[in-house]
Protein backbone atom coordinates (compact mmCIF):
# COMPACT_ATOMS: atom_id res chain seq x y z
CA UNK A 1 -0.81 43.54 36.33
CA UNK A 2 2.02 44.33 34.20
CA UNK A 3 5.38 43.61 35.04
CA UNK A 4 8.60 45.30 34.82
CA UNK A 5 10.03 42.25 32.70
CA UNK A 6 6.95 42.25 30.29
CA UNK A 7 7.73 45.98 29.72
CA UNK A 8 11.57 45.19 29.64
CA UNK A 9 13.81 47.16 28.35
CA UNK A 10 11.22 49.91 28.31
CA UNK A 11 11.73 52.22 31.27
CA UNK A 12 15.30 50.52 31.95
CA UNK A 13 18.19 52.25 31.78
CA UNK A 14 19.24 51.15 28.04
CA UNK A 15 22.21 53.09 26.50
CA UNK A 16 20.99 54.93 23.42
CA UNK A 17 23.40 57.95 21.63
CA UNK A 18 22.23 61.03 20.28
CA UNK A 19 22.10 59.50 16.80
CA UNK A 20 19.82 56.34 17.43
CA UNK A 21 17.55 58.78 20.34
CA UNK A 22 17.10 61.48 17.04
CA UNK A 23 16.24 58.45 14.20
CA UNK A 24 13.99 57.15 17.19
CA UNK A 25 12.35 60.61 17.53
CA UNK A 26 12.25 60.74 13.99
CA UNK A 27 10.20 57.43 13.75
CA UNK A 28 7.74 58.39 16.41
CA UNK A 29 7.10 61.60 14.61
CA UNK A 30 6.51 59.51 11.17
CA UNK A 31 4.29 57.09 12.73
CA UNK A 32 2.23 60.14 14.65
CA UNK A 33 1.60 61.43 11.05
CA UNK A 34 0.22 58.44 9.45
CA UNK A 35 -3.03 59.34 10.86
CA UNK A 36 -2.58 63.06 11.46
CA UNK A 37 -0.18 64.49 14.59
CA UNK A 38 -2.53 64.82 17.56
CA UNK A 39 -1.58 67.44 20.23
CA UNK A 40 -0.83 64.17 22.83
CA UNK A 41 1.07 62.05 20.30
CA UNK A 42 3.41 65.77 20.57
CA UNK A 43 3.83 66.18 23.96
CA UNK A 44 4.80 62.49 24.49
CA UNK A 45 7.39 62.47 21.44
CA UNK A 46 8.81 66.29 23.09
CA UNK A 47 8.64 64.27 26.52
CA UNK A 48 10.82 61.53 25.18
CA UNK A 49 13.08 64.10 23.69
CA UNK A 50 13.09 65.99 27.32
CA UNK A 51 14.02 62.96 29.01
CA UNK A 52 17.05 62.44 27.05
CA UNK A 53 17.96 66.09 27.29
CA UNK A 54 17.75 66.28 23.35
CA UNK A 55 18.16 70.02 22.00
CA UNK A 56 16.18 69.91 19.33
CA UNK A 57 12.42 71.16 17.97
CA UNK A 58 10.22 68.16 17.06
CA UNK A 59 8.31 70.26 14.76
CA UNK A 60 10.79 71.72 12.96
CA UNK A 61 14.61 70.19 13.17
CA UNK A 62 13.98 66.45 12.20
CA UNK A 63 14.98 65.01 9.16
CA UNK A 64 12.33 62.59 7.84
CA UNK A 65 12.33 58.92 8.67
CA UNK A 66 11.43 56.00 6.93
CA UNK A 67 11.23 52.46 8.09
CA UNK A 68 14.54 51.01 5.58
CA UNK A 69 16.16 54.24 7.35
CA UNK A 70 15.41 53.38 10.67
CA UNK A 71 16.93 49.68 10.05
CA UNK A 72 20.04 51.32 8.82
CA UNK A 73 20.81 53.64 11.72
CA UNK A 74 19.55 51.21 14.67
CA UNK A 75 21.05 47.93 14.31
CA UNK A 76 21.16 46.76 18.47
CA UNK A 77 18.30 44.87 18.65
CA UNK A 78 17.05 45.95 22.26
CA UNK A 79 16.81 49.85 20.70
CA UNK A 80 14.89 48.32 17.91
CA UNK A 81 12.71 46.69 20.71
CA UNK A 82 12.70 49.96 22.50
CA UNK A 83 12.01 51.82 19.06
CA UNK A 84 8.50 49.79 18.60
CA UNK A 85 7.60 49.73 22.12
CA UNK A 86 7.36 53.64 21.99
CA UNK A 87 5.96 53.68 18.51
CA UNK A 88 2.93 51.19 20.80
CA UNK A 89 2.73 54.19 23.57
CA UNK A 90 2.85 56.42 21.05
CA UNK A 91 -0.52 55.07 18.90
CA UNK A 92 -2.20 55.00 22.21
CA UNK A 93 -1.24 58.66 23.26
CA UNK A 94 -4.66 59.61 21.71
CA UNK A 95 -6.71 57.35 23.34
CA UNK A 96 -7.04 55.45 20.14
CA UNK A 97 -4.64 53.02 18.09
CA UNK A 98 -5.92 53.64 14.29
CA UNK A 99 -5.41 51.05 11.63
CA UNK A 100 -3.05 53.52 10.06
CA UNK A 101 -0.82 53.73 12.78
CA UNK A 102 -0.70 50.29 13.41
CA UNK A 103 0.39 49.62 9.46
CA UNK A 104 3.25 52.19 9.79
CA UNK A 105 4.80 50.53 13.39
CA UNK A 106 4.83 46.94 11.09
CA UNK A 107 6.32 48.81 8.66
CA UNK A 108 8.82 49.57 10.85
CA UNK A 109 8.63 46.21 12.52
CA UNK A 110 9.46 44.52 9.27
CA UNK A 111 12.69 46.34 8.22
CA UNK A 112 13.49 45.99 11.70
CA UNK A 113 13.69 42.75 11.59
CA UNK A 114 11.32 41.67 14.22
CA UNK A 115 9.47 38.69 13.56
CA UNK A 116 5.71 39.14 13.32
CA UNK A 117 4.89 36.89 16.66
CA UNK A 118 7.73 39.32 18.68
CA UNK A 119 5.95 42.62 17.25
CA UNK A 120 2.18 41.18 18.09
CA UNK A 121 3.19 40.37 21.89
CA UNK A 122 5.39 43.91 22.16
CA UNK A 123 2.04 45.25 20.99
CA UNK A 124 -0.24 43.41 23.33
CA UNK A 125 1.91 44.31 26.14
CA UNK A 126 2.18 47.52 25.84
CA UNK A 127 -1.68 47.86 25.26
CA UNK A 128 -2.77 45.54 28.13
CA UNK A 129 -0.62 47.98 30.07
CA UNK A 130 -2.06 51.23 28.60
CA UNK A 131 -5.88 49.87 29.17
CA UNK A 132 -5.46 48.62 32.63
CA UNK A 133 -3.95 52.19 33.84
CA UNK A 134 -0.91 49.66 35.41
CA UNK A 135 1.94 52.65 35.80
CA UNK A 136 3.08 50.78 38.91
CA UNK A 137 6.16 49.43 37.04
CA UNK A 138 7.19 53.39 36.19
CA UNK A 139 7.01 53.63 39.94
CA UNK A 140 9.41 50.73 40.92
């Protein structure tokens, strides 16, 4: 079983502006194309944008993000945490977490900042959790 401090600070009430939630959105959106945009990668990037009451089209409105971007516009390291812990969800929205996906979050992990053994257990994590079906720390 997953717990909430294996998952920390995802699902935790982590301050984020409109600025870092949009070049977070952006990211998600870059990542979902690496392998083609699949209609679940979508709803869960316009889910995360509904949760932070975002006004703004996924589709359509975001400027394009690149890793060296993302670096430059989130420098708190628990967003940039946060930022590759969705990025995880997000490969696994499909069902599936495709070699090209996974290149394009250490992309991002790299001009994050995040050293390669902090990435590899964000991404174990996150897919343990995903596999075993574990939402009980959503519920708590």
């Amino acid at each position: 079983m997953t717990t909430n401090d294996e998952l920390s600070p995802l699902f935790t009430d982590v301050a984020m502006s409109t600025d870092d939630a949009t070049a977070i959105v952006a990211a998600l959106k870059d990542i979902a194309e690496s392998d083609g945009m699949h209609d679940e990668e979508l709803r869960m990037i316009e889910g995360f944008v509904l949760m932070l009451n975002a006004d703004f089209n996924v589709e359509e409105t975001l400027a394009p993000m690149t890793p060296e971007l993302l670096a430059s516009k989130l420098t708190d390291p628990t967003l940039r945490t946060v930022a590759l812990q969705c990025a995880v969800l997000l490969a696994w929205a499909d069902g599936k977490f495709s070699d090209k996906e996974r290149e394009r979050i250490t992309d991002y992990a790299n001009a994050l900042g995040v050293p390669e053994p902090t990435y590899e257990k964000i991404e174990r994590v996150i897919t343990a959790w995903v596999k075993a079906g574990d939402f009980g720390p959503l519920m708590s």
